[in-house]
N, C-alpha and C. Protein backbone atom coordinates (compact mmCIF):
# COMPACT_ATOMS: atom_id res chain seq x y z
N UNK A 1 6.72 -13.41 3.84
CA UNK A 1 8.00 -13.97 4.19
C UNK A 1 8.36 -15.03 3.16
N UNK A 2 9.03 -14.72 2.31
CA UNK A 2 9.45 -15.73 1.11
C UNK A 2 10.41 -16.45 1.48
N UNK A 3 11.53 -16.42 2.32
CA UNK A 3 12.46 -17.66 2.81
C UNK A 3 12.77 -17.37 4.08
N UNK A 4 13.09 -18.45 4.73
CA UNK A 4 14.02 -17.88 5.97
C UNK A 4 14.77 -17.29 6.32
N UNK A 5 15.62 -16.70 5.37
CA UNK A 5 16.85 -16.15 5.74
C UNK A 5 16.43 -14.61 5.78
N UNK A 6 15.28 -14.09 4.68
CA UNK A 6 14.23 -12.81 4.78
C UNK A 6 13.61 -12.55 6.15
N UNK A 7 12.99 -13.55 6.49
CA UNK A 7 12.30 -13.67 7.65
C UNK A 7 13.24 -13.49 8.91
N UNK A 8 14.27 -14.48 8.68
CA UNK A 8 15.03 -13.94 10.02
C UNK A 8 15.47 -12.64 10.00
N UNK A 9 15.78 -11.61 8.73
CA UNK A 9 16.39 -10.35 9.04
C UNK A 9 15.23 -9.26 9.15
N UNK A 10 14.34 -10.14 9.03
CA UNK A 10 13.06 -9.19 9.47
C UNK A 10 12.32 -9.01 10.64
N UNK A 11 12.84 -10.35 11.30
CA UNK A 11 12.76 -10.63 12.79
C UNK A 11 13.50 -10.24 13.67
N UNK A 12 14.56 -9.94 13.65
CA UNK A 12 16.24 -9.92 13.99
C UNK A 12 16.08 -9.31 15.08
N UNK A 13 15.12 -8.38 15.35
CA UNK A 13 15.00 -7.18 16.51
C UNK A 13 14.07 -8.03 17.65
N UNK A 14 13.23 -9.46 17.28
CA UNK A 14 12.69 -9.17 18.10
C UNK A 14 12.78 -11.24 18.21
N UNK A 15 14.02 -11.99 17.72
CA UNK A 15 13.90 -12.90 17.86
C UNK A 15 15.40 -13.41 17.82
N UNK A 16 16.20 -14.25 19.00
CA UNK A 16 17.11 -14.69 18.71
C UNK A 16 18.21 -15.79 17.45
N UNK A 17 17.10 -16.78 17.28
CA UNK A 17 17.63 -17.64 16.60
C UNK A 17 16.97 -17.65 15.20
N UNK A 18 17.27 -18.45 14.07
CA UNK A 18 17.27 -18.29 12.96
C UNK A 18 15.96 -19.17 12.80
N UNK A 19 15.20 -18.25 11.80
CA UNK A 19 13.91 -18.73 11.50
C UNK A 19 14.70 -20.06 10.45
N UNK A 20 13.65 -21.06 10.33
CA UNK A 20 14.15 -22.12 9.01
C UNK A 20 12.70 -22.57 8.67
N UNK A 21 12.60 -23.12 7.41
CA UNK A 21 11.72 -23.43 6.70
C UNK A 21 10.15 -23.87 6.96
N UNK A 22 10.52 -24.83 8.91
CA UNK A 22 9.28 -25.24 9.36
C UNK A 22 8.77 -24.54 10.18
N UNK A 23 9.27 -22.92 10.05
CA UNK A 23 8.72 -22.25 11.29
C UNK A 23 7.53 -20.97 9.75
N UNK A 24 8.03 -21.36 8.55
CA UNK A 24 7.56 -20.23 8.31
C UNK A 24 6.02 -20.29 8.00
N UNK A 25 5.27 -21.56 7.83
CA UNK A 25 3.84 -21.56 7.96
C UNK A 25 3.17 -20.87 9.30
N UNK A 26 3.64 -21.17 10.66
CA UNK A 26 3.14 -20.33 11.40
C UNK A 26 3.65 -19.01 11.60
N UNK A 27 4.34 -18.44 10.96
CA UNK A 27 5.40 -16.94 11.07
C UNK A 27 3.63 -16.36 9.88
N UNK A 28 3.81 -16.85 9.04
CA UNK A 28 2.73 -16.91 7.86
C UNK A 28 0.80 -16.52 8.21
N UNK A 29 0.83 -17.32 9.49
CA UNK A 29 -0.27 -17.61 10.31
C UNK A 29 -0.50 -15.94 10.87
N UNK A 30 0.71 -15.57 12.10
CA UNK A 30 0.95 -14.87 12.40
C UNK A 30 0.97 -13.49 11.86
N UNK A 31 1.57 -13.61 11.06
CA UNK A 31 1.19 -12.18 10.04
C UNK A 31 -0.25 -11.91 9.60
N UNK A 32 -1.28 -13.26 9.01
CA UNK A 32 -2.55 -13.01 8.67
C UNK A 32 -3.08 -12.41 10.03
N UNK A 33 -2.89 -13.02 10.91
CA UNK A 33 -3.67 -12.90 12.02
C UNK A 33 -3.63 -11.26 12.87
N UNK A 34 -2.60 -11.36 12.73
CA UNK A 34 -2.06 -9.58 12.80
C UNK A 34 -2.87 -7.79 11.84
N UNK A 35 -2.78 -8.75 10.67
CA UNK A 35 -3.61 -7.51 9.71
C UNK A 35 -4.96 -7.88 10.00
N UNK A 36 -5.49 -9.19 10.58
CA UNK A 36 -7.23 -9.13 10.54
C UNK A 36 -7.39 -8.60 11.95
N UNK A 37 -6.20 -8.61 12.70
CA UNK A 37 -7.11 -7.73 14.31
C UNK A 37 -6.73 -6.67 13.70
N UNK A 38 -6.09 -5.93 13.38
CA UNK A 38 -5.86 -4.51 12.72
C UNK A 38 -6.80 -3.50 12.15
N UNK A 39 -7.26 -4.66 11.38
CA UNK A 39 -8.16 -4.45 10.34
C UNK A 39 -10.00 -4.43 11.58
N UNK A 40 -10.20 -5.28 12.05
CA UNK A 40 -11.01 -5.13 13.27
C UNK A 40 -11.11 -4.49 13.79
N UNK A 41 -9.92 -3.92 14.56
CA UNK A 41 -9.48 -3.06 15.44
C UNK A 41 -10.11 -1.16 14.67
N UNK A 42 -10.01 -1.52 13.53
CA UNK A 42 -10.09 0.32 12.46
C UNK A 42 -11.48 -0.34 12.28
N UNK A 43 -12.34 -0.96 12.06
CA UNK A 43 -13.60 -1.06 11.83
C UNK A 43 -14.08 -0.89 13.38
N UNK A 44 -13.63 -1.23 14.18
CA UNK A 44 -14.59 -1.08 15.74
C UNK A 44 -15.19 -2.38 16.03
N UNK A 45 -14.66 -3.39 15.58
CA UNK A 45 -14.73 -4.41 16.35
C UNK A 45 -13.65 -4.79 16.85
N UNK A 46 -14.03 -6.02 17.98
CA UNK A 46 -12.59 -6.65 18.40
C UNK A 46 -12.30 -7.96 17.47
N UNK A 47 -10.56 -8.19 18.11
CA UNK A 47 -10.37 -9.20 17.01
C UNK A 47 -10.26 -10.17 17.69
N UNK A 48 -10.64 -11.53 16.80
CA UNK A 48 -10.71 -12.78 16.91
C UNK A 48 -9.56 -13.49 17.88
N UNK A 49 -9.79 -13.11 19.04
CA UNK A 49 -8.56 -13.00 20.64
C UNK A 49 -8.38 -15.05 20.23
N UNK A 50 -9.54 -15.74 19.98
CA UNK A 50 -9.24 -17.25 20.65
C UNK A 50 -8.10 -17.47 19.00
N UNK A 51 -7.91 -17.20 17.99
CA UNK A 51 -6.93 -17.76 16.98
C UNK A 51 -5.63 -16.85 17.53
N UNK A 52 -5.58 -15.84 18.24
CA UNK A 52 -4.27 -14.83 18.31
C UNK A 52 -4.14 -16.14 19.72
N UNK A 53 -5.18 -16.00 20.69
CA UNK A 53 -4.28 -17.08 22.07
C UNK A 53 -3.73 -18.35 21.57
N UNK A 54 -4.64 -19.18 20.41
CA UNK A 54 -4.23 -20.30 20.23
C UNK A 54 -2.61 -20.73 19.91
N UNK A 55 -2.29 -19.81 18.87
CA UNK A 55 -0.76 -19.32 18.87
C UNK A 55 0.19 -19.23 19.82
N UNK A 56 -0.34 -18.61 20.82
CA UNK A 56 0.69 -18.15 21.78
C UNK A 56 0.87 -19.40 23.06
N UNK A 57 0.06 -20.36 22.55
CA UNK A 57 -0.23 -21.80 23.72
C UNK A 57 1.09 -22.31 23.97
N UNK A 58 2.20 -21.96 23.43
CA UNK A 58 3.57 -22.44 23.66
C UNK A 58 4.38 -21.31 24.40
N UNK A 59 3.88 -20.36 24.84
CA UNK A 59 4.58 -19.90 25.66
C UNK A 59 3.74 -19.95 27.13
N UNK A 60 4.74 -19.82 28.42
CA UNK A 60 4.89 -20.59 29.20
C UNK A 60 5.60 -19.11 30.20
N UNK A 61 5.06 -19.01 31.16
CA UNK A 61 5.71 -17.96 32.31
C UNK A 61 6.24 -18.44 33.79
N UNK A 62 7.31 -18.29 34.50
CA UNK A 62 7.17 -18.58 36.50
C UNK A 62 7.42 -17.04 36.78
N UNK A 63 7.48 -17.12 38.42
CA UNK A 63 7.49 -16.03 38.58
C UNK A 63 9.06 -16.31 39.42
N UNK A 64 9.87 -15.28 39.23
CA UNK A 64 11.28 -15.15 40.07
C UNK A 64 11.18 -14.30 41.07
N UNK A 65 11.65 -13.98 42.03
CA UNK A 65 11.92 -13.10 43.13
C UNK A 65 13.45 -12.60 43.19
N UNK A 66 13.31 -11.77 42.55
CA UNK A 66 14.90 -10.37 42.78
C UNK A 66 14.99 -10.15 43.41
N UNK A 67 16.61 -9.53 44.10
CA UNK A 67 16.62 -8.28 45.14
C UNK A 67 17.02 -7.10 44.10
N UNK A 68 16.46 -6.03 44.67
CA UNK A 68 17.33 -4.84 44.40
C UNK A 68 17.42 -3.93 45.14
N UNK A 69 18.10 -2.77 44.71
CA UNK A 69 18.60 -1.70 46.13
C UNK A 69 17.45 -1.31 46.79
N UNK A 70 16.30 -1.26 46.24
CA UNK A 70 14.65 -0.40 46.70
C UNK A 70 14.43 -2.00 47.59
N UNK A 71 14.80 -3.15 47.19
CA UNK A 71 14.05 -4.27 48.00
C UNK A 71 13.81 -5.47 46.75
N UNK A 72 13.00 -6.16 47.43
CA UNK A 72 12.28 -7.69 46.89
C UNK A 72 11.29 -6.95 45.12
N UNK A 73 11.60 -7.75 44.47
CA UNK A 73 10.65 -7.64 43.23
C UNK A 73 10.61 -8.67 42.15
N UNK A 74 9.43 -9.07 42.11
CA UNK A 74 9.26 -10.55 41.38
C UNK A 74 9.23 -9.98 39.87
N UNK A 75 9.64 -10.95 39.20
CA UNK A 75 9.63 -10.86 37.79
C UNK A 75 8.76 -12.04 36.92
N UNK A 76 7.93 -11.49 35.91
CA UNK A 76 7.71 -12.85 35.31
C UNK A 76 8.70 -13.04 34.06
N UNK A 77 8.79 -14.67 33.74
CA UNK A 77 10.11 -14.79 32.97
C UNK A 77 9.25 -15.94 32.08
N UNK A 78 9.27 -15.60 31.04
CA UNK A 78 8.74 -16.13 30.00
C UNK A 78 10.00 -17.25 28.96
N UNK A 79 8.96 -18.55 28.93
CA UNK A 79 9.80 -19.42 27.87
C UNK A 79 8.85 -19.69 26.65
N UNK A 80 9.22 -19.94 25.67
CA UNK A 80 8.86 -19.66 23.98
C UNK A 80 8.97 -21.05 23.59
N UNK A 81 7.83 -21.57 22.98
CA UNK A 81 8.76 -22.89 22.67
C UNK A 81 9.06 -22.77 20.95
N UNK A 82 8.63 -22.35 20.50
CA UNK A 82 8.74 -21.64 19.03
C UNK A 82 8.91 -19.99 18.72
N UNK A 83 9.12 -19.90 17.83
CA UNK A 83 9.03 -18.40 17.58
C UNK A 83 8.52 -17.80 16.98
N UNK A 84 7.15 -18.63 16.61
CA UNK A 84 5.56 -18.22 16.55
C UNK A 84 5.26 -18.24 17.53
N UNK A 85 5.49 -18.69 18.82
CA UNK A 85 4.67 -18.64 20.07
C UNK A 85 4.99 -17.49 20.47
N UNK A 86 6.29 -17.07 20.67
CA UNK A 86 7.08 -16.42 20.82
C UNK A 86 6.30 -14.49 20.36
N UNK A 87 6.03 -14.33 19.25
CA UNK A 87 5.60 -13.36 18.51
C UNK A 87 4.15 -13.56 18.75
N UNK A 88 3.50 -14.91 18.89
CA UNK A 88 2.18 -14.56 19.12
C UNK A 88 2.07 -14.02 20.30
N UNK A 89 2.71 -14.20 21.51
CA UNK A 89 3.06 -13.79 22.63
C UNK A 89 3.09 -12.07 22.85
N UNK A 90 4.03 -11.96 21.97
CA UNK A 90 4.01 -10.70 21.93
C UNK A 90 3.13 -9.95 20.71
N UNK A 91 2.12 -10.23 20.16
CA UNK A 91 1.44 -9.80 19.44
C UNK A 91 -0.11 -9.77 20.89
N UNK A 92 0.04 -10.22 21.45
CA UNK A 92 -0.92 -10.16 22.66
C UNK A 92 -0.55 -9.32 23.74
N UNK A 93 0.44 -8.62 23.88
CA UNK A 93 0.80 -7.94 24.66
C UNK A 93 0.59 -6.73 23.80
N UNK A 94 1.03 -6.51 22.70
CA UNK A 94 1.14 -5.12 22.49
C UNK A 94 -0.25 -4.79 22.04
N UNK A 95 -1.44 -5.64 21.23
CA UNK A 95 -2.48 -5.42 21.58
C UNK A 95 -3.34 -4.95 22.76
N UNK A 96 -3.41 -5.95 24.14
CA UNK A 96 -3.72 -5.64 24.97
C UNK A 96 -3.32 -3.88 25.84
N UNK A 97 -2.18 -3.67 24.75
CA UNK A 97 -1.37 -2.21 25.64
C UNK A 97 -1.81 -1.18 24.59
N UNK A 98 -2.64 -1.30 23.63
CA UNK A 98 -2.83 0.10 22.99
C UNK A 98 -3.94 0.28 22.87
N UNK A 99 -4.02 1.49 22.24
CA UNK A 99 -5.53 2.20 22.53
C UNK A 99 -5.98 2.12 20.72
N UNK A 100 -7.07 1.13 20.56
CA UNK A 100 -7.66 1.33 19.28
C UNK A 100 -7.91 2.30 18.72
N UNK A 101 -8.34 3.21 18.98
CA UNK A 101 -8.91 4.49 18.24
C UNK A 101 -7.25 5.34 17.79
N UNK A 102 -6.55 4.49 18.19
CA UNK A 102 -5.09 5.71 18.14
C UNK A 102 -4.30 5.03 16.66
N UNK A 103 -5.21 3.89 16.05
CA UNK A 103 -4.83 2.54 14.81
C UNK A 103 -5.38 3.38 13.86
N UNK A 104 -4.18 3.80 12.80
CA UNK A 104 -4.91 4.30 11.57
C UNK A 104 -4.38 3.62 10.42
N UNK A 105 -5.27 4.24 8.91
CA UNK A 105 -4.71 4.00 7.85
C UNK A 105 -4.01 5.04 7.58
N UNK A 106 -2.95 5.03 6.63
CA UNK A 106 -2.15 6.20 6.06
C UNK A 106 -3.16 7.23 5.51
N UNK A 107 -3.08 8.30 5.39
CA UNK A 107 -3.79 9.26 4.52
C UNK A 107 -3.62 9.21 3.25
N UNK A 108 -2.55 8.90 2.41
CA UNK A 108 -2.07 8.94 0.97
C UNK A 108 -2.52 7.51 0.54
N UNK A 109 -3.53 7.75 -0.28
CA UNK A 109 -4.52 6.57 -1.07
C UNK A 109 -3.77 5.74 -1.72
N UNK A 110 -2.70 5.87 -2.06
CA UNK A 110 -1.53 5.26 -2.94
C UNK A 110 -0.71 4.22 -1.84
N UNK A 111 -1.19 4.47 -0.79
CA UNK A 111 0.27 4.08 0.35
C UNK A 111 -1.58 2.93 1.46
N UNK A 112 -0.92 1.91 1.29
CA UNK A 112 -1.79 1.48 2.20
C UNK A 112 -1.36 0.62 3.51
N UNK A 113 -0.67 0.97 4.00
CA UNK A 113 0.29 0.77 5.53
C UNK A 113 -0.83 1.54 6.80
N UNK A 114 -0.65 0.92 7.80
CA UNK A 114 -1.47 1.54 8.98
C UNK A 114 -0.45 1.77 10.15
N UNK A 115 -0.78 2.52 10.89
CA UNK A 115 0.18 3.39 11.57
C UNK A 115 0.05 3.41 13.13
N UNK A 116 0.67 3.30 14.31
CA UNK A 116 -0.39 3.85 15.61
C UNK A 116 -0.27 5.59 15.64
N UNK A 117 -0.97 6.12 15.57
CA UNK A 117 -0.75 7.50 16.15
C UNK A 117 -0.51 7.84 17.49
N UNK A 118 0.64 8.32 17.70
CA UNK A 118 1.25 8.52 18.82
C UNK A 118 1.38 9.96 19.52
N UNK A 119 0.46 11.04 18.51
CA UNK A 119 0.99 12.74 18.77
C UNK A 119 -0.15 12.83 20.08
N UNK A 120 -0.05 13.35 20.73
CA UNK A 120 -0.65 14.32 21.94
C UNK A 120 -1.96 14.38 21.19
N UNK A 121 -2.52 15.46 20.43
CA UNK A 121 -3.67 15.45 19.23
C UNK A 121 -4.30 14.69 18.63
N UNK A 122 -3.85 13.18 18.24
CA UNK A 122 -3.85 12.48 17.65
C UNK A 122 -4.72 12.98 16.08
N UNK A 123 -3.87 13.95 15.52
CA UNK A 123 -3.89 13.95 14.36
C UNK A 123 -2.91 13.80 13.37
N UNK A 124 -2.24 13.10 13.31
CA UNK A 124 -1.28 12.46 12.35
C UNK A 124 -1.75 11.86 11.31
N UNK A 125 -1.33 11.89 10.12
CA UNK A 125 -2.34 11.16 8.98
C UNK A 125 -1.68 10.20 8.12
N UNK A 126 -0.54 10.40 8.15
CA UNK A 126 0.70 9.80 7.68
C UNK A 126 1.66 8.81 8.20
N UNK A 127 1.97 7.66 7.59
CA UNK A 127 2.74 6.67 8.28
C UNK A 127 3.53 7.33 8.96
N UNK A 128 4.09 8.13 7.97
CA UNK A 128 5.75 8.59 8.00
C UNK A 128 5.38 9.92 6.97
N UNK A 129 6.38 10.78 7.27
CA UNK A 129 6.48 12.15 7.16
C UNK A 129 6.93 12.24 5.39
N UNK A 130 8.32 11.16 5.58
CA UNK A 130 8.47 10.71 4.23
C UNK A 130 8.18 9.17 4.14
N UNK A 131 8.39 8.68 2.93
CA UNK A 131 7.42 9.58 1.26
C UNK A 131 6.22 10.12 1.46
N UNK A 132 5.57 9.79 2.18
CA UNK A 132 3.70 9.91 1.95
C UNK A 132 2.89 11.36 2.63
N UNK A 133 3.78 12.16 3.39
CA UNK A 133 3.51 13.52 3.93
C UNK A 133 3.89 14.64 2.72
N UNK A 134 5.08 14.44 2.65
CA UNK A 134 5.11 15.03 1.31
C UNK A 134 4.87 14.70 0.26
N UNK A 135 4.61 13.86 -0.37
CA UNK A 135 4.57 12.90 -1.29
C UNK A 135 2.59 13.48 -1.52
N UNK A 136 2.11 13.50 -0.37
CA UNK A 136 0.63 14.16 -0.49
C UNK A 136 0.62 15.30 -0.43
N UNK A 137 1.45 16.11 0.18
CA UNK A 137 1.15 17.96 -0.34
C UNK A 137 1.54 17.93 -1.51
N UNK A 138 2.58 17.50 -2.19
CA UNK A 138 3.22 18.23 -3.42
C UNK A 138 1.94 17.48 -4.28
N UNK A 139 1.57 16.43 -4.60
CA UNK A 139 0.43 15.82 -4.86
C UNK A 139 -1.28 17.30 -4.87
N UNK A 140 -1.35 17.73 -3.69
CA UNK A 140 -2.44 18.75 -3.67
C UNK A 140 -1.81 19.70 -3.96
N UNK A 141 -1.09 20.69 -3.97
CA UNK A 141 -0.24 22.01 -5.01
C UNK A 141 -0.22 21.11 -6.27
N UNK A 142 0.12 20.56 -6.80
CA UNK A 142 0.05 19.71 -8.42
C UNK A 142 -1.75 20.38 -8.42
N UNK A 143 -2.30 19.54 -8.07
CA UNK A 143 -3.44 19.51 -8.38
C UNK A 143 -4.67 21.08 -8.02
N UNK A 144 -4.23 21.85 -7.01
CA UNK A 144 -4.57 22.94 -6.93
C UNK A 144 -4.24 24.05 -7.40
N UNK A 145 -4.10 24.27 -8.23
CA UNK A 145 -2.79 25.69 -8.98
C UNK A 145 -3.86 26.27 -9.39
């Protein structure tokens, strides 16, 4: 994340207000901390949970009570006090909700992005279909003729 104004349009989907200059050491934090459970996660260990919670110590939950047409249903409603807490927050949720073994690397040696695999099979090898699906057959026909 080289400035804020990058950072916020890179955030945009998953953060209201505008990142600025003193948020981007922990935005910074956040990202390391992200590729080393990742990276944990594809080796078969777990990742370092007490630096991912320490992060998220600024967010803050109550519980509400709704009505709706089926009846009574409580909600939890989460406050952020930053938007590193905010993302660490949700970097703990979506951890806790996936299945490690489904965390890959790309197949194309050139391309080093990691992926969740999401097919039924879970054989997908490829971030993305394009560049790096094709981008690796035409790569093996080159090289097999």
């Amino acid at each position: 994340m080289p400035d804020p104004t990058t950072a916020h349009e890179q955030l945009a989907a998953l953060i209201s207000r505008p990142v600025t200059e003193a948020d981007l050491p922990a935005l910074r934090r956040i990202h390391q901390i992200a590729g080393e459970a990742a990276e944990s996660l594809l080796s078969g260990e777990p990742p370092d949970t007490a630096a991912i919670t320490a992060l998220a110590q600024g967010s803050t939950a109550h519980v509400e009570l709704t009505t709706t047409d089926s009846g009574l249903r409580q909600d939890l409603v989460w406050s952020d006090n930053s938007i590193s807490s905010r993302l660490a927050r949700r970097l703990i949720e979506e951890l806790a909700a996936l299945e490690p073994n489904r965390l890959r690397r790309c197949a194309r040696t050139a391309c080093d992005l990691l992926f969740y695999d999401t097919t039924r099979s879970r054989t997908r090898r490829w971030h993305a279909e394009d560049p790096c699906g094709w981008r690796q057959r035409q790569h093996h026909r080159r090289t097999h003729i």
